[in-house]
PDB file of N, CA and C in Angstrom:
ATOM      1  N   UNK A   1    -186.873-189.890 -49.578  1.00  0.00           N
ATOM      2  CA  UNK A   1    -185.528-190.180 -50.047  1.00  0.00           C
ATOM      3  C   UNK A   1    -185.152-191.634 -49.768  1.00  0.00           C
ATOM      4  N   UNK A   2    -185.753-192.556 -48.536  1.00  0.00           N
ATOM      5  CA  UNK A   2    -185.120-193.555 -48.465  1.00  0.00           C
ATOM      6  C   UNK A   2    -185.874-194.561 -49.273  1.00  0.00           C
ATOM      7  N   UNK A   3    -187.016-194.291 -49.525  1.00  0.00           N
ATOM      8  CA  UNK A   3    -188.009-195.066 -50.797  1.00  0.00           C
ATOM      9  C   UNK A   3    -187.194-194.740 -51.607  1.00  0.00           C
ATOM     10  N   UNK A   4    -186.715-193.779 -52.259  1.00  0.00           N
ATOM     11  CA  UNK A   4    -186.194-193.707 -53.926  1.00  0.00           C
ATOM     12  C   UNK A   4    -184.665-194.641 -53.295  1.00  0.00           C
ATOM     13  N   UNK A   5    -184.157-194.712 -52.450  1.00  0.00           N
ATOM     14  CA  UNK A   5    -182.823-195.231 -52.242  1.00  0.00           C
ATOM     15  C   UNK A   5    -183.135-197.143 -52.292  1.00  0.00           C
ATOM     16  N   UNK A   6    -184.116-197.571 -51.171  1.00  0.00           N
ATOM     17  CA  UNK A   6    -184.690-198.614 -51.352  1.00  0.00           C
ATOM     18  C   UNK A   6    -184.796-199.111 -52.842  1.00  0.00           C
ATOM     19  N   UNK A   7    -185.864-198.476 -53.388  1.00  0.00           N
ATOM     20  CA  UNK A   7    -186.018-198.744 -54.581  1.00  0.00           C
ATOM     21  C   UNK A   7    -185.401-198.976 -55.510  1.00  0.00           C
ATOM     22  N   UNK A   8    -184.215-198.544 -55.732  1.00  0.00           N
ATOM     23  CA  UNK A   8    -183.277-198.512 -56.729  1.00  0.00           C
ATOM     24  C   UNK A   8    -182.325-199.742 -56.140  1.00  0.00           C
ATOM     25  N   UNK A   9    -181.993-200.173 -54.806  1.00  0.00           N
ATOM     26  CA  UNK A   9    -181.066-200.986 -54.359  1.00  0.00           C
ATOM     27  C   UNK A   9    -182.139-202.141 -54.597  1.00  0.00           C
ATOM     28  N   UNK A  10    -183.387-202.779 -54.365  1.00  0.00           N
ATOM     29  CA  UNK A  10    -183.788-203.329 -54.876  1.00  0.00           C
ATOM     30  C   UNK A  10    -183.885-203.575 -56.967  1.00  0.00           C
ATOM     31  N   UNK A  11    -184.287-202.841 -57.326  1.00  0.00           N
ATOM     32  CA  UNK A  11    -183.820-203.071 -58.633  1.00  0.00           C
ATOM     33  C   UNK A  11    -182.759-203.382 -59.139  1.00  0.00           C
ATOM     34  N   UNK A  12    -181.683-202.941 -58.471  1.00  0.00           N
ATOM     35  CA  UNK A  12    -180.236-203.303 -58.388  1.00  0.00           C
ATOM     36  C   UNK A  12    -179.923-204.873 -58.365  1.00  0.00           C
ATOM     37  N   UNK A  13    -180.528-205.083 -57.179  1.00  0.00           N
ATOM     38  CA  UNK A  13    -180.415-206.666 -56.768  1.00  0.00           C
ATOM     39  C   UNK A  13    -181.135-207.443 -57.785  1.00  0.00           C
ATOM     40  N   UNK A  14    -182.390-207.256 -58.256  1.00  0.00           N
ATOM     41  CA  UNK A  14    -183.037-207.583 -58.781  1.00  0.00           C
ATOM     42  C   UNK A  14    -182.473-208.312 -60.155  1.00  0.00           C
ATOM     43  N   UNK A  15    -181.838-207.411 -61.064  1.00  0.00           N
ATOM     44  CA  UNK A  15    -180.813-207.559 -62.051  1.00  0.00           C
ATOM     45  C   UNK A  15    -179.765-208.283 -62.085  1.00  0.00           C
ATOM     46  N   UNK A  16    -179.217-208.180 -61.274  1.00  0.00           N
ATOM     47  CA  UNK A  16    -177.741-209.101 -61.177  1.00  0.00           C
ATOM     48  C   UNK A  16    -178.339-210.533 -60.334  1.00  0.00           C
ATOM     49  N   UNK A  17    -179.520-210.794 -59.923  1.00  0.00           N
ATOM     50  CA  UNK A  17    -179.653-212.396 -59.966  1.00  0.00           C
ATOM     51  C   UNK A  17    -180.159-212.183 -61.078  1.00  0.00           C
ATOM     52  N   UNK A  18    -181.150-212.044 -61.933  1.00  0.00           N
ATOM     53  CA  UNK A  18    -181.869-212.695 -63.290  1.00  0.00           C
ATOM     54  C   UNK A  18    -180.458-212.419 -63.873  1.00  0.00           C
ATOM     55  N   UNK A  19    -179.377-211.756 -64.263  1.00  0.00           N
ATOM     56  CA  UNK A  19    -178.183-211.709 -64.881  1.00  0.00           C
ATOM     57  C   UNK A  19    -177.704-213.038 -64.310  1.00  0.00           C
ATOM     58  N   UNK A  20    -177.048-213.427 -63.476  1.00  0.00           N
ATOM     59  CA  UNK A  20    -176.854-214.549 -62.800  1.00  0.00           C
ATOM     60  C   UNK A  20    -177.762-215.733 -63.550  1.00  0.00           C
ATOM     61  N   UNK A  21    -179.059-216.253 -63.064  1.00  0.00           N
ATOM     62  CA  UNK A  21    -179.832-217.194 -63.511  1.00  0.00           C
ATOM     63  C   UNK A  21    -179.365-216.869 -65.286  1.00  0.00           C
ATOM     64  N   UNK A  22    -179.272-216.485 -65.584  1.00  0.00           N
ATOM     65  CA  UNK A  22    -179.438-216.710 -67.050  1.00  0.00           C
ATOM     66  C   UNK A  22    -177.435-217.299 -67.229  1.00  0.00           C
ATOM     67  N   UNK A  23    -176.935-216.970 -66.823  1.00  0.00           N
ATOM     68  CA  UNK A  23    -175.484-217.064 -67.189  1.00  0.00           C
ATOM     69  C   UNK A  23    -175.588-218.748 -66.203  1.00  0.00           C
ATOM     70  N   UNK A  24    -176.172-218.513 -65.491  1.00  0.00           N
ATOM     71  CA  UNK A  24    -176.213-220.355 -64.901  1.00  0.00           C
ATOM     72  C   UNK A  24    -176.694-221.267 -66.000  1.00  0.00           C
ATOM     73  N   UNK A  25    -178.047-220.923 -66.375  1.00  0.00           N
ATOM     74  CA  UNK A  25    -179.055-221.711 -67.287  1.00  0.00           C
ATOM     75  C   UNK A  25    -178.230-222.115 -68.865  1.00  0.00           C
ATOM     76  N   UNK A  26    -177.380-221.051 -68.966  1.00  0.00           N
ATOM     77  CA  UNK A  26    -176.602-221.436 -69.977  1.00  0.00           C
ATOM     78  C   UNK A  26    -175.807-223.132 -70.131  1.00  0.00           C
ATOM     79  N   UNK A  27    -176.241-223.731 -71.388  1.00  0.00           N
ATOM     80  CA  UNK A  27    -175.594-225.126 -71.788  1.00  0.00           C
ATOM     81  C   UNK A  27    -175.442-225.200 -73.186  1.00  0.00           C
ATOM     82  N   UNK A  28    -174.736-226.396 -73.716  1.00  0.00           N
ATOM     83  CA  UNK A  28    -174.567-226.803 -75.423  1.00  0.00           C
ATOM     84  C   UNK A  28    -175.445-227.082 -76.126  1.00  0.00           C
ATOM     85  N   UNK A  29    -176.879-227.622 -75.306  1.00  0.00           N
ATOM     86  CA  UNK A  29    -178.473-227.802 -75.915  1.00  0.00           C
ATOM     87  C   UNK A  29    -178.937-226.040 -76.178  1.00  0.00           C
ATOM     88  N   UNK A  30    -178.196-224.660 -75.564  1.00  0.00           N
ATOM     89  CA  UNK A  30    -178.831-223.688 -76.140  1.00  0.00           C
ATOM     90  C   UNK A  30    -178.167-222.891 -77.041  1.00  0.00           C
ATOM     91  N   UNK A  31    -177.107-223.311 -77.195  1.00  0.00           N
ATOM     92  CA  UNK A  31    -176.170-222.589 -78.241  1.00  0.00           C
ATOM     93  C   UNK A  31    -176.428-223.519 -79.997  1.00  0.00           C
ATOM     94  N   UNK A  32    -176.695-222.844 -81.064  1.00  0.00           N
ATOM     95  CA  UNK A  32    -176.768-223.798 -82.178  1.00  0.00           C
ATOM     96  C   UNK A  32    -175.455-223.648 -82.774  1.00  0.00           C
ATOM     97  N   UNK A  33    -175.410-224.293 -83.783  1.00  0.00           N
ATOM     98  CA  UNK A  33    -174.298-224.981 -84.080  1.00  0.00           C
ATOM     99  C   UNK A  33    -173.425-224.513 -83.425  1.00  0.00           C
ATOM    100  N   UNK A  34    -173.228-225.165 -82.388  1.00  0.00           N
ATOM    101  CA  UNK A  34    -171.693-225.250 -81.860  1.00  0.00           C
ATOM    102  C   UNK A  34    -171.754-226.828 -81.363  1.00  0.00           C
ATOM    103  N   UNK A  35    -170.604-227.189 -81.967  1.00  0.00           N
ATOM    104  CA  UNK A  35    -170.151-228.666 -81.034  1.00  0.00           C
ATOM    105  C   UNK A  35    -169.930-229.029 -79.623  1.00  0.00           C
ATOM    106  N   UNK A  36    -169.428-230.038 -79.306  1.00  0.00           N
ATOM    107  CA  UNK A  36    -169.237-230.301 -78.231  1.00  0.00           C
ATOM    108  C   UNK A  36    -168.097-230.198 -78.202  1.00  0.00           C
ATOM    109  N   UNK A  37    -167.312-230.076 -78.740  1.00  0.00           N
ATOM    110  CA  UNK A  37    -165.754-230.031 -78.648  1.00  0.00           C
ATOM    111  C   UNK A  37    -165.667-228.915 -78.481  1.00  0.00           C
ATOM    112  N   UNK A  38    -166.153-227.793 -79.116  1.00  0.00           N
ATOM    113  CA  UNK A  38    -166.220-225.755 -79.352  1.00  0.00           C
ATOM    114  C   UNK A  38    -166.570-225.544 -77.961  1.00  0.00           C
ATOM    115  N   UNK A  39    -167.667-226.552 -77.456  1.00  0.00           N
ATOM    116  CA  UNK A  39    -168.454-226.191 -76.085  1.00  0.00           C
ATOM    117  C   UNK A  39    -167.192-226.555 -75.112  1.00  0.00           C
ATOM    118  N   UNK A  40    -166.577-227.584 -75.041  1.00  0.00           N
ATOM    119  CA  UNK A  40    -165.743-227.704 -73.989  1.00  0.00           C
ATOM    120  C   UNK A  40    -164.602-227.156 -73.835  1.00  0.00           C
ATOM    121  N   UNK A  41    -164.433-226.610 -75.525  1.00  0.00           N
ATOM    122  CA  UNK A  41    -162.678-225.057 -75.086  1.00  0.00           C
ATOM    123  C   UNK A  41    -162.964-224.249 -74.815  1.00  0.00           C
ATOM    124  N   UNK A  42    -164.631-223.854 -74.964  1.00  0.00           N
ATOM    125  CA  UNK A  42    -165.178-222.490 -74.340  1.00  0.00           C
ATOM    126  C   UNK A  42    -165.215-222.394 -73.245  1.00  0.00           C
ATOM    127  N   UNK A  43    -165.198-224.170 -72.386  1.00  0.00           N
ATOM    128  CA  UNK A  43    -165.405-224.048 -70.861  1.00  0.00           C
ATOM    129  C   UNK A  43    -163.751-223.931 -70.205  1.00  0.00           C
ATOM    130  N   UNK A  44    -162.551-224.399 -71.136  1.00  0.00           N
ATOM    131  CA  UNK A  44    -161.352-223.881 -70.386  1.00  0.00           C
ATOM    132  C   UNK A  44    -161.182-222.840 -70.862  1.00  0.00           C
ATOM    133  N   UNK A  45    -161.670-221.568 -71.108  1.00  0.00           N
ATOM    134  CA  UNK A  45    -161.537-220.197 -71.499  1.00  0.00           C
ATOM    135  C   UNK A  45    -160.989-219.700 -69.974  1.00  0.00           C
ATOM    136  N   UNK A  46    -160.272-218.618 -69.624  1.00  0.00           N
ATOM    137  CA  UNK A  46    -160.548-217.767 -68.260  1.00  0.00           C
ATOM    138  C   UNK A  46    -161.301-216.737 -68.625  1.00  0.00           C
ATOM    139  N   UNK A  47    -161.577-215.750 -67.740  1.00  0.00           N
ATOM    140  CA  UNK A  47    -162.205-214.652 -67.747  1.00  0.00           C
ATOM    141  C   UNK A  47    -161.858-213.798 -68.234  1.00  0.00           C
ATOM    142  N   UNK A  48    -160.389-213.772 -68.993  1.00  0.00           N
ATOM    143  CA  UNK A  48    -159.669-212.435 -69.291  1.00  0.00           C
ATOM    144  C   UNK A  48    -160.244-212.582 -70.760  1.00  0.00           C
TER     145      UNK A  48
END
């Protein structure tokens, strides 16, 4: 039981950094057509 518990809290973790790294790695060189102007109202967006 504590292997299947391990296991899964590792996979857990696992996910939400590569989720993370990818939402970091994000820039205006990987989005196509979008401007730089589109790129910088997207960056005063909030979260809501």
């Amino acid at each position: 039981m504590k292997k299947i518990l391990i296991l899964i809290s590792l996979l857990a973790i696992h996910s939400t950094v590569f989720s993370q790294k990818l939402l970091v790695s994000w820039s205006q060189q990987n989005i196509e057509n979008y401007t730089k102007e589109m790129y910088d109202d997207a960056q005063k967006l909030s979260s809501k």
